[in-house]
Structure formats: structure tokens, C-alpha cells
Protein backbone atom coordinates (compact mmCIF):
# COMPACT_ATOMS: atom_id res chain seq x y z
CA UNK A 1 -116.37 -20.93 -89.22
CA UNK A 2 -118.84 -23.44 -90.55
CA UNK A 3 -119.35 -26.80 -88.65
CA UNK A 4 -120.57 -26.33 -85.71
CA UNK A 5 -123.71 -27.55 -85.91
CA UNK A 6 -124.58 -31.70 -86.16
CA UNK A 7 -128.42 -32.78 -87.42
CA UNK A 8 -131.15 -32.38 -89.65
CA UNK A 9 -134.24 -32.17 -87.70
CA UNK A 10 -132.78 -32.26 -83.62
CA UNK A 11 -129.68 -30.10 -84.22
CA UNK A 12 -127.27 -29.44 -81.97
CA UNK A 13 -124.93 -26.03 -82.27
CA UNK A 14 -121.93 -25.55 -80.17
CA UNK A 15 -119.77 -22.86 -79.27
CA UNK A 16 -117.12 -21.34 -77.24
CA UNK A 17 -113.04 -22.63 -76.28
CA UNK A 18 -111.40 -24.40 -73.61
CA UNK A 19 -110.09 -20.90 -71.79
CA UNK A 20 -112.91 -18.87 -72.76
CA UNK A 21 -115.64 -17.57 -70.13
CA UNK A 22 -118.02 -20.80 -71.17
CA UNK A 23 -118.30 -24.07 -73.51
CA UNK A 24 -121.99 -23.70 -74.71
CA UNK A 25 -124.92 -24.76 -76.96
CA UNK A 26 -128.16 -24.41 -78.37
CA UNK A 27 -130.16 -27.45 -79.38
CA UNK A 28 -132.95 -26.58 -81.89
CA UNK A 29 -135.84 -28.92 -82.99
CA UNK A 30 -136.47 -30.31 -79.97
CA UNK A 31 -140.25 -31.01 -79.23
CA UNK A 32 -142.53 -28.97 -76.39
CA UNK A 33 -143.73 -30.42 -73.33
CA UNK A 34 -140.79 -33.25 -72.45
CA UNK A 35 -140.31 -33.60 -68.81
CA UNK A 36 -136.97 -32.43 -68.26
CA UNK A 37 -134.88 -34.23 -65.71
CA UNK A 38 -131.81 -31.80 -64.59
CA UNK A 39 -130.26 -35.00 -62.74
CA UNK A 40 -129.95 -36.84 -65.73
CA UNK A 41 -128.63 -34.24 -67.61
CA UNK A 42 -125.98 -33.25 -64.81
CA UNK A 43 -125.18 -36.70 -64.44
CA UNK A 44 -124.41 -37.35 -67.95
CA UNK A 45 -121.89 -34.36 -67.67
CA UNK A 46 -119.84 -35.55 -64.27
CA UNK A 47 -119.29 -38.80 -65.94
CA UNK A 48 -117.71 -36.82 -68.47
CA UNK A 49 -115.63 -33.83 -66.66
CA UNK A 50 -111.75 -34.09 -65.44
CA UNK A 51 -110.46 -34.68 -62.66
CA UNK A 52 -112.32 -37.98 -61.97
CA UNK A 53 -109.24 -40.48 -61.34
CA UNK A 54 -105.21 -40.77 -61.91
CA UNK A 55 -105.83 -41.91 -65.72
CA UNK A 56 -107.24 -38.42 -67.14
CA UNK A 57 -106.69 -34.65 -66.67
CA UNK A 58 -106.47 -33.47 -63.22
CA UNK A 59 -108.23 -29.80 -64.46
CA UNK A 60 -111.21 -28.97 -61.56
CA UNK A 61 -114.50 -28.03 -63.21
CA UNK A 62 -117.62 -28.74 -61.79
CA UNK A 63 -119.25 -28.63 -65.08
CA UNK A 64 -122.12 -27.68 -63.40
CA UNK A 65 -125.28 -26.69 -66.40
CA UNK A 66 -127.03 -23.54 -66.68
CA UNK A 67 -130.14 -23.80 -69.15
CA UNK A 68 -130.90 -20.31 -70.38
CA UNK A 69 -133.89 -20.85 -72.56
CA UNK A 70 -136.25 -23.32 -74.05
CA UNK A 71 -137.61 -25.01 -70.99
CA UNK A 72 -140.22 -23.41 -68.65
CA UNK A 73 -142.12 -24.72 -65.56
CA UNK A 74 -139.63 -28.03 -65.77
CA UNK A 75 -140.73 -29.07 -69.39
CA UNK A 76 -139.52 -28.16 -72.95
CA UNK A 77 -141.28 -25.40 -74.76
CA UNK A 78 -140.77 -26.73 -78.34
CA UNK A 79 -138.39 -22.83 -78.26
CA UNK A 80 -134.90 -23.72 -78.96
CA UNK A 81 -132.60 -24.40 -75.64
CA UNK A 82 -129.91 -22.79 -75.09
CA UNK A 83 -127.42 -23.72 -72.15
CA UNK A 84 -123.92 -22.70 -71.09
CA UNK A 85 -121.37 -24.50 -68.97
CA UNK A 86 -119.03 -22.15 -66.93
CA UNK A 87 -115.10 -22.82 -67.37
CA UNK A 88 -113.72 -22.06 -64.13
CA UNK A 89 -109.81 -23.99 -64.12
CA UNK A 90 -108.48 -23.01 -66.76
CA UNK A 91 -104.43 -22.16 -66.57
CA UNK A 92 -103.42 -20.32 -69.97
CA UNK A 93 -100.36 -19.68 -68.90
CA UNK A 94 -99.28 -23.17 -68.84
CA UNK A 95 -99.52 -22.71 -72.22
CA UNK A 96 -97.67 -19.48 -73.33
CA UNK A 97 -94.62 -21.27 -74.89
CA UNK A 98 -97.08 -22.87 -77.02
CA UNK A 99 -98.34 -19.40 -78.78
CA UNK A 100 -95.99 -19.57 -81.83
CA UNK A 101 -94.69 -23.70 -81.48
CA UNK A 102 -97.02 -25.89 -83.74
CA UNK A 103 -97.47 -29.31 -81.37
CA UNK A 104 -97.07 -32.59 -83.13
CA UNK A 105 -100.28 -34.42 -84.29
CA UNK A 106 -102.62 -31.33 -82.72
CA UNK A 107 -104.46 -29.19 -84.73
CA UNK A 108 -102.30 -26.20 -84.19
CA UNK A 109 -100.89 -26.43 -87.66
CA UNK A 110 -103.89 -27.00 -89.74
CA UNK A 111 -106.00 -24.62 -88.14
CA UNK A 112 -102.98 -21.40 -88.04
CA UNK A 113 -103.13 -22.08 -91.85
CA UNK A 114 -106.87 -22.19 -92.78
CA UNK A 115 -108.22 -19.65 -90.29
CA UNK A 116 -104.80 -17.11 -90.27
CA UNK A 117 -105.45 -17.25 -86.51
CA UNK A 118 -105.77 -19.41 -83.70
CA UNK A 119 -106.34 -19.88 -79.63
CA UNK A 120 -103.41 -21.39 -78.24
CA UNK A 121 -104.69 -22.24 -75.05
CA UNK A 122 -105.74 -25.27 -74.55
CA UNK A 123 -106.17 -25.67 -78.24
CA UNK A 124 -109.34 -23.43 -78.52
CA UNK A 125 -112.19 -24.38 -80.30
CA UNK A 126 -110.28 -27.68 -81.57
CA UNK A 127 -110.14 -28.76 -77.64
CA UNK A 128 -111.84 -31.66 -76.55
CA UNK A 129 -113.66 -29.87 -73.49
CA UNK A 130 -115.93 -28.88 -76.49
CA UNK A 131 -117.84 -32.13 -76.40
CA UNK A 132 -119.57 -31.11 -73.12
CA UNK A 133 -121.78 -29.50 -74.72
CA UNK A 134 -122.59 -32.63 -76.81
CA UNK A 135 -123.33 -34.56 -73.60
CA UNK A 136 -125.78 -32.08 -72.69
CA UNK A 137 -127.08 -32.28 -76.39
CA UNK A 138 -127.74 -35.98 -75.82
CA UNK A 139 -129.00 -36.10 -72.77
CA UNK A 140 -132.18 -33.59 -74.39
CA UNK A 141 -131.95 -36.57 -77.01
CA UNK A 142 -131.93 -39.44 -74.29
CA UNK A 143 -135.19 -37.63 -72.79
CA UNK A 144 -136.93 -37.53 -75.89
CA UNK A 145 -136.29 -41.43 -76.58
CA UNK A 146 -136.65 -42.53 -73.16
CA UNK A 147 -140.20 -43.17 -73.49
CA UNK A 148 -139.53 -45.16 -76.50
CA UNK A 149 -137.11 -47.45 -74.79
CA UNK A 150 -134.53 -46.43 -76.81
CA UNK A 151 -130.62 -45.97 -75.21
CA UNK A 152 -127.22 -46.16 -75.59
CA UNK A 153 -124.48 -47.72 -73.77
CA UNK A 154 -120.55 -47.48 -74.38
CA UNK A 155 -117.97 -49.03 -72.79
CA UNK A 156 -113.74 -48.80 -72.94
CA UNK A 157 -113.57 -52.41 -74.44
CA UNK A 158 -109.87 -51.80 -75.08
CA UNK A 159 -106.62 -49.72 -73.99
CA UNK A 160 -103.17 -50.54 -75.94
CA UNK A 161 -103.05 -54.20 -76.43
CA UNK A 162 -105.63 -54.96 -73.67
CA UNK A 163 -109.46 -55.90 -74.23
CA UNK A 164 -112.33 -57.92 -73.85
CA UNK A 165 -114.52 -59.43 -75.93
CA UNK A 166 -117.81 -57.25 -75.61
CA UNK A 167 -119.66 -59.61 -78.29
CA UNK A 168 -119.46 -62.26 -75.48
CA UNK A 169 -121.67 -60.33 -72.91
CA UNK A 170 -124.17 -57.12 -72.70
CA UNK A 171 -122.31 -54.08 -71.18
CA UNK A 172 -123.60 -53.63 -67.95
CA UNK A 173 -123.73 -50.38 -67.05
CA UNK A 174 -123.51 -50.70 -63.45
CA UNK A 175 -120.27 -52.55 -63.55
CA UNK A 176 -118.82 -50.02 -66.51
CA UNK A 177 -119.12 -47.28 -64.03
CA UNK A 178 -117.54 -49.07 -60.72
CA UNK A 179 -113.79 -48.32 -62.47
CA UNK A 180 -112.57 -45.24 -63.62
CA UNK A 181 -111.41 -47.18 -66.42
CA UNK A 182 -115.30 -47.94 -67.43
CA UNK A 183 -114.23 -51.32 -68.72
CA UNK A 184 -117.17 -53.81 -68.65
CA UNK A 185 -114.86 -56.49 -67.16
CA UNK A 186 -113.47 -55.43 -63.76
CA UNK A 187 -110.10 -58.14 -63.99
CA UNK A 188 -109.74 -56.65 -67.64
CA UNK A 189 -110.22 -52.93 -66.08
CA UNK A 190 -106.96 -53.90 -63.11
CA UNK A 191 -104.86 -55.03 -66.16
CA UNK A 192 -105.45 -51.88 -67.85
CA UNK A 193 -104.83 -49.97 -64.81
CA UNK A 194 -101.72 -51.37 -64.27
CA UNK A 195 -100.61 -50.68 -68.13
CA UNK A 196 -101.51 -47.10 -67.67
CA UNK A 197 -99.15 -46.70 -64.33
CA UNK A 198 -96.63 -47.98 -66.70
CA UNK A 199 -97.45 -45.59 -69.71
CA UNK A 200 -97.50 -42.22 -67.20
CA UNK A 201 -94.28 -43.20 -66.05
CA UNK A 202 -93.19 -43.62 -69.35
CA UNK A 203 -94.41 -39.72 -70.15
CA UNK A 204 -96.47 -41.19 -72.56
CA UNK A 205 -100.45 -42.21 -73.84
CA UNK A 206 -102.42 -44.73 -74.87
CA UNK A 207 -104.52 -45.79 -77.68
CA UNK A 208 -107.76 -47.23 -76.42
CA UNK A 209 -111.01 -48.25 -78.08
CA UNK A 210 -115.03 -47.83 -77.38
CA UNK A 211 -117.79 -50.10 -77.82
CA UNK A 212 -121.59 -48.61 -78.05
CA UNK A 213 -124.58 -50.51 -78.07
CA UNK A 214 -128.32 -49.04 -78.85
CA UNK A 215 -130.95 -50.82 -78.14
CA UNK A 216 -134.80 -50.75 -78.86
CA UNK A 217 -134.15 -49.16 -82.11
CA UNK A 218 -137.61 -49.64 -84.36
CA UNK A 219 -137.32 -51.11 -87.80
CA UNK A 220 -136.58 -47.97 -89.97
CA UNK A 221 -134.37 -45.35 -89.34
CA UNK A 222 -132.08 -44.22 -91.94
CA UNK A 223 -132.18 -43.67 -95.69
CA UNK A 224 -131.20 -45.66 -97.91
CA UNK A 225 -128.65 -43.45 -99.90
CA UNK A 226 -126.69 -40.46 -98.55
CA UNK A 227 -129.06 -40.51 -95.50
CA UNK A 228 -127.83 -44.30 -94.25
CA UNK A 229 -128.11 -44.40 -90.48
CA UNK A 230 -124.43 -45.74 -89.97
CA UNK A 231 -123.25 -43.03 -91.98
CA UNK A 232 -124.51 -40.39 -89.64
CA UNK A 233 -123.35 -42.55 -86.85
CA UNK A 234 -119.80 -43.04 -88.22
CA UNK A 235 -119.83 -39.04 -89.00
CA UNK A 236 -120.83 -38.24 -85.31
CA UNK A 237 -117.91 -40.46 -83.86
CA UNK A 238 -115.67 -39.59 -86.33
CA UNK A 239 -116.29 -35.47 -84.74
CA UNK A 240 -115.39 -36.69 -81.80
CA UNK A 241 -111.98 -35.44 -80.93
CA UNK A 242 -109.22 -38.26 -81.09
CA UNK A 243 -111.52 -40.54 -83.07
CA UNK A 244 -109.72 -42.61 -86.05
CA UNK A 245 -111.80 -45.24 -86.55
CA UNK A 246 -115.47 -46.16 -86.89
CA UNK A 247 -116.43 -49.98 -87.45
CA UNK A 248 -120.43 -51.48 -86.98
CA UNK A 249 -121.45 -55.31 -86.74
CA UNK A 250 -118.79 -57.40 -87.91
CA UNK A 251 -117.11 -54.25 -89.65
CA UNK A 252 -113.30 -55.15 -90.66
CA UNK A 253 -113.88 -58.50 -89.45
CA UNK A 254 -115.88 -59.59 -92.35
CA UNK A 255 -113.03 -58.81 -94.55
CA UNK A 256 -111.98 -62.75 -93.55
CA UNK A 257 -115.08 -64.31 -93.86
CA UNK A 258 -117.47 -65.91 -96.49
CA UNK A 259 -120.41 -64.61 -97.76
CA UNK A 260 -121.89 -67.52 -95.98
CA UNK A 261 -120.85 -66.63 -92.58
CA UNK A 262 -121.68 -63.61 -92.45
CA UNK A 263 -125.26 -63.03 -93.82
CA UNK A 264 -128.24 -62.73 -91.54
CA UNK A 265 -130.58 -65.26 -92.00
CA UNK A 266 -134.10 -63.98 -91.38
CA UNK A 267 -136.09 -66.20 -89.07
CA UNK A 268 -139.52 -66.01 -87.58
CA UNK A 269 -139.12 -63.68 -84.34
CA UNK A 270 -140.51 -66.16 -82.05
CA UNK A 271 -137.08 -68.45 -82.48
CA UNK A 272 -135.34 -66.97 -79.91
CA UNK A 273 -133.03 -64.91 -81.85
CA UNK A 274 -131.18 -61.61 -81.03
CA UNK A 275 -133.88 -58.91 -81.53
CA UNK A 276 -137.82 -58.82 -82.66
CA UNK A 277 -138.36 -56.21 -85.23
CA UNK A 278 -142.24 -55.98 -84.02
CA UNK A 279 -143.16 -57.24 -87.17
CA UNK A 280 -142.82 -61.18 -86.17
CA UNK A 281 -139.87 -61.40 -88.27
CA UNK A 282 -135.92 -61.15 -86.92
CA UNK A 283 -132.57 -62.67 -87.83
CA UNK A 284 -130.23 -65.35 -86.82
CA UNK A 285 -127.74 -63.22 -86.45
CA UNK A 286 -127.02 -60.06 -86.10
CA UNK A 287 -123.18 -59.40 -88.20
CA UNK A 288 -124.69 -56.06 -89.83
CA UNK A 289 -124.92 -54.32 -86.27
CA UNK A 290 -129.20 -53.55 -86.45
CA UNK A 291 -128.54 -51.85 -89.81
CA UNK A 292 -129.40 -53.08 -93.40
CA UNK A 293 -129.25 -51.27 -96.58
CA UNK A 294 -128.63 -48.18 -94.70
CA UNK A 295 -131.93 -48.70 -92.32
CA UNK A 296 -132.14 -50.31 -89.21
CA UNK A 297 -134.19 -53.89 -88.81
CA UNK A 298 -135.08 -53.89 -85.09
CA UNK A 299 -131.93 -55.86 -84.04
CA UNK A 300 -129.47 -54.04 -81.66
CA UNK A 301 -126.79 -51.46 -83.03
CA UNK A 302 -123.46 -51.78 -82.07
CA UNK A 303 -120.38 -50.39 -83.45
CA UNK A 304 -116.32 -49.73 -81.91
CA UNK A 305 -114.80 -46.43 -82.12
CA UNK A 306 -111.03 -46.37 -81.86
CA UNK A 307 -109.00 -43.34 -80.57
CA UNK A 308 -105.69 -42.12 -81.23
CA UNK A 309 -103.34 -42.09 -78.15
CA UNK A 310 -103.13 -39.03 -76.69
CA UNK A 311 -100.77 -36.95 -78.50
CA UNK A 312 -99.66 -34.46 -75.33
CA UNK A 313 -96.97 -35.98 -73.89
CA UNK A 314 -94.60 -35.43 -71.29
CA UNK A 315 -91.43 -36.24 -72.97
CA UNK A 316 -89.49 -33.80 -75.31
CA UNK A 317 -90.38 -33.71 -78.53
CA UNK A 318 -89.15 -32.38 -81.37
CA UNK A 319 -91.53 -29.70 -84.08
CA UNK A 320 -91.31 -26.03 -85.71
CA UNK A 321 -92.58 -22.82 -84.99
CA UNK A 322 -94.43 -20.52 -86.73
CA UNK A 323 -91.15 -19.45 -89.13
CA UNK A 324 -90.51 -23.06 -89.75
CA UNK A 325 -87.76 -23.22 -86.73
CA UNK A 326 -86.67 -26.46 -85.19
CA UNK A 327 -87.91 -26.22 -81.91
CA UNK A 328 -87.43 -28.89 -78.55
CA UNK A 329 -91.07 -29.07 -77.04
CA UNK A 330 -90.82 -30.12 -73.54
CA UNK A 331 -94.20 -31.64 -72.39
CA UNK A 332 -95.70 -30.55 -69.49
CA UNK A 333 -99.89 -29.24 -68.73
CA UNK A 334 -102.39 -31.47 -67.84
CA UNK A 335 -103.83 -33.92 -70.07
CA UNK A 336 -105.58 -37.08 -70.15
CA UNK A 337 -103.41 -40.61 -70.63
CA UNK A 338 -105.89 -42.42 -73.02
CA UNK A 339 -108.95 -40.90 -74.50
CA UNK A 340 -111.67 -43.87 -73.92
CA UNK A 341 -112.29 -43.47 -70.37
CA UNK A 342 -113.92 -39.98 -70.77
CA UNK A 343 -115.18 -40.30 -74.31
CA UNK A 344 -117.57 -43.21 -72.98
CA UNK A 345 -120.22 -40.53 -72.26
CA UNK A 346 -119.75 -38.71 -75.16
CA UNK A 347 -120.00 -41.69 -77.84
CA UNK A 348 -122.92 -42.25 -75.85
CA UNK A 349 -124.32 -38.70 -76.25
CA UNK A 350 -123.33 -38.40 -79.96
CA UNK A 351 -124.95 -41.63 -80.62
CA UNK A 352 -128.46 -40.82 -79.12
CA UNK A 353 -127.93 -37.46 -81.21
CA UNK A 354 -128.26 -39.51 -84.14
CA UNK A 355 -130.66 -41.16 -83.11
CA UNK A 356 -133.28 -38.72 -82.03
CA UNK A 357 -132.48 -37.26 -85.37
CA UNK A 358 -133.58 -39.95 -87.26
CA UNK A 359 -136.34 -40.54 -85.16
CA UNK A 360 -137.72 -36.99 -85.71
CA UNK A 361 -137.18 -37.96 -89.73
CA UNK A 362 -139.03 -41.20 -89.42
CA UNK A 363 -142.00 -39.89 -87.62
CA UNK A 364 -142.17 -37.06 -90.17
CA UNK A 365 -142.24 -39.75 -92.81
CA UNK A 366 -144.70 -41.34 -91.35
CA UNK A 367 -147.12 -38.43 -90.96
């Protein structure tokens, strides 16, 4: 199976399955001698592990990180680092009737036909418990940068038909993390609470959305062809499990407006405007999202994911098996009720993935 491995120069290689012995990972490409900070990196994970609040999965893992290799004496040794993550609730019997029933909208399907096999529990390799690793990838990524300034904040800026308007404040991170919800606005966050009480009585999920902002990016990252920096950042959401959509600056929004309204005038950085590129020159505006012709200009990145609603339910539902049966799939395991809450940390992760990446590219470039 090919895949599994996201980056150019910081790469990041995952393996294992939701009710096998471990998720792990090796991260390759990483330079020697970073201080490593095993709160940060434990941290990053318990934001992103069940069992947190009502709203996702009640599965118990601590999630707690075991580095194997590639750091000695509390610092990076340039050696590539590998680290495993013990599963420790996993219940495959809750899914046994699921070994020959393809569920609707899961990979089941697709992944029975192109491999001839698959792990029914939990979903296997296509299971979103997978992304822990990822987390721990980007925290190694958020160490590297943090000198530099450089970091990433996401926020749930929408569930069903509720959101806020994130383009009318900074996410603060302190608020996004006093609700389970890790909406930036804490009266927005109690509406959306109170739709979700509704949706799990229901049986059902949610669709929800996620809004990322980078900031202290330097003026050139990215290529300007197939190597464009919101390409690799649309291609690392767009791994994430659940992800549909991937939209930066203005994105579908400027599909309504004039040429006019949505360039970036380029001003002299001392005006006040949104970012300074260190090169005395910034913009008016910032509609592109800190990326122009595939590079970024200094301004701030920011970009919305969207995720599907969940699409375990617990409510019968109707599929096939194997043999192409009709089959009545009654819902039941535990799963989360929207996807946003717990993907926060791993947009996050994914996102400072790409950009120690292209950080690593730019420096060799430089040289």
C-alpha cells in the first residue's frame, strides 16, 4: 500500500489500524539538536484523543507517546524518529456484524475492492484514530518553527447551520480551548451545543467546518508550479479523514466579486496594514490568504476546511453485503457526532507539516 507517507524534505510515515497493538510513525528529515519538549508534544495529542466530552467518541485511550528513536539526551539527533502510540480500548467485537456488510459512505467498499482484503474493525487503516500520529508529526514540525515564530491555530468556526464569522476577530486560543466545542465564540459554542443534543437524539451527525490561521510565515514558501504552497496545504487537509472541502483567503467567495474588490493592493508596510513581509512592503488586504502565485508574501495564511457529517449513525440504515445482499444496518459503536471538534488539532498538525516542509525547501534554496 502506497500513501502513507506526506512531504518532501520533513516527511512524515504512518502506520498501523484502529484495533491493532499501536497507531505509529516515523518522521524522517528532521534536523539534529532541537530541544524536544515531551509536554508539548503530549499535549498536542490529549487535545486530540476521545473521550474528551458528550459531542465525540466515548473510546478511553490515554494516547500516551512512546518515542523509540531519533532523540537522545532530550534533543533530536538529525536520525529519523520513530514513535508509537499504544491502543488500549479498542472493542472489535462491537464490530463483528460489520465483517461482510459494506457501511454507507465508509470506505469499506472501496477499499474490499482495490486491496481484495480489509480490517473491519474500526475501519482499519482507513480509521480516523490514524491521524494521531500526524499530531505527533506536527508537533516535531511546531518545534522546529517555534523559534521562527511560526504557528498554527484552528478553530470549529461552524457546525450544521451555525457559525461565526472568524474574519471578524483572531482565534484566540485560550478561549477555543475553554469548550469542548473549540468554537472561538463561547455564545456561538452554547448554540452549537444545544444543536448537537438535538442531533444525538436524533441518532444522527453533523457537518461542521474548521478555520486555520498561520502566522509569521516569511515571504517565500512554495513554488510556483506543481510545488504551490496552497496546493500542499489543500492536499494535507484534504488526507484528513472526513475532509470535503478546502477553501484559502476569499476562496469561493470571490466567485461574487469584481476583480476590483478583491485584489491586494500593495502598500508600503509602515501603513498599518495586515502583515509586514520584512521587506517594507505589504498589502491592503489580504483576500489571497498570505499566498500569491503559489508563494507566500508575509501576510497571514488562513484557509476553512469543511467535513462531512459523520456517516456512523445510530439509526437503521439500509446497504449490501459482500454478495450484493440487501442488508438492514442497525447503528450502534461509538463514534464521534461531528468531526470539527477533534480535527482542530489535527488541521493544526497537518498544517505545520506543510509548513516545516517548505521551510526545509526554502532554506535549501537559499543555501
Amino acid at each position: 500500500m502506497a500513501g502513507n507517507t506526506f512531504g518532501d524534505l520533513f516527511r512524515l510515515t504512518t502506520f498501523g489500524e484502529s484495533h491493532g497493538p499501536v497507531i505509529g510513525g516515523v518522521i524522517d528529515g528532521c534536523p539534529s539538536n532541537l530541544d524536544i519538549e515531551p509536554d508539548l508534544i503530549q499535549k498536542a495529542l490529549d487535545r486530540r484523543r476521545p473521550g474528551q466530552s458528550l459531542y465525540v467518541s466515548p473510546r478511553q485511550e490515554t494516547d500516551h507517546v512512546e518515542i523509540l528513536s531519533g532523540v537522545f539526551g532530550g534533543k533530536t539527533t538529525g536520525t529519523p524518529i520513530a514513535f508509537i502510540v499504544k491502543n488500549t480500548d479498542s472493542r472489535s467485537s462491537d464490530y463483528e456484524h460489520l465483517r461482510n456488510v459494506y457501511r454507507p459512505s465508509h470506505a469499506d467498499y472501496t477499499y474490499q475492492i482495490k486491496y481484495g482484503i480489509r480490517d473491519h474493525r474500526g475501519g482499519g487503516r482507513s480509521s480516523a484514530r490514524e491521524t494521531l500520529a500526524r499530531v505527533v508529526g506536527g508537533a516535531f514540525a511546531a518545534i522546529l518553527l517555534k523559534p521562527l515564530g511560526i504557528r498554527a491555530t484552528a478553530c470549529t468556526s461552524r457546525i450544521g447551520r451555525i457559525g461565526v464569522d472568524v474574519h471578524q476577530f483572531s482565534p484566540d486560543e485560550e478561549i477555543i480551548e475553554s469548550n469542548p466545542l473549540r468554537c472561538p465564540d463561547p455564545a456561538v459554542a452554547r448554540e452549537m451545543a444545544l444543536y448537537l443534543d438535538q442531533v444525538a437524539k436524533a441518532g444522527d451527525s453533523a457537518g461542521s467546518e474548521v478555520f486555520c490561521l498561520i502566522r509569521n510565515l516569511p515571504v517565500g514558501l512554495g513554488e510556483p508550479v506543481f510545488g504551490k504552497f496552497q496546493a500542499d496545504l489543500a492536499k494535507a487537509m484534504l488526507s484528513i479523514n472526513g475532509c470535503n472541502g478546502f477553501d484559502i483567503g476569499t476562496g469561493f467567495r470571490s466567485t461574487s466579486m469584481l476583480g476590483s474588490e478583491n485584489n491586494d493592493i500593495f502598500i508600503p508596510a509602515s501603513s498599518g496594514a495586515p502583515g509586514s513581509s520584512g521587506h517594507g512592503i505589504t498589502t491592503k488586504t489580504n483576500h489571497s490568504g498570505g499566498v500569491q502565485g503559489g508563494i507566500t508574501n508575509g501576510n497571514e495564511v488562513y484557509f476553512r476546511v469543511s467535513f462531512k457529517p459523520v456517516p456512523s449513525l445510530n439509526q437503521t440504515q439500509q446497504t449490501v453485503d459482500a454478495d450484493g445482499n440487501p442488508v438492514t444496518l442497525t447503528g450502534k459503536g461509538r463514534h464521534d457526532l461531528c468531526i470539527a471538534p477533534r480535527a482542530v488539532p489535527v488541521v493544526e498538525a497537518m498544517a505545520m507539516l506543510v509548513c516545516a516542509d517548505h521551510w526545509l525547501r526554502f532554506q535549501a534554496y537559499a543555501k
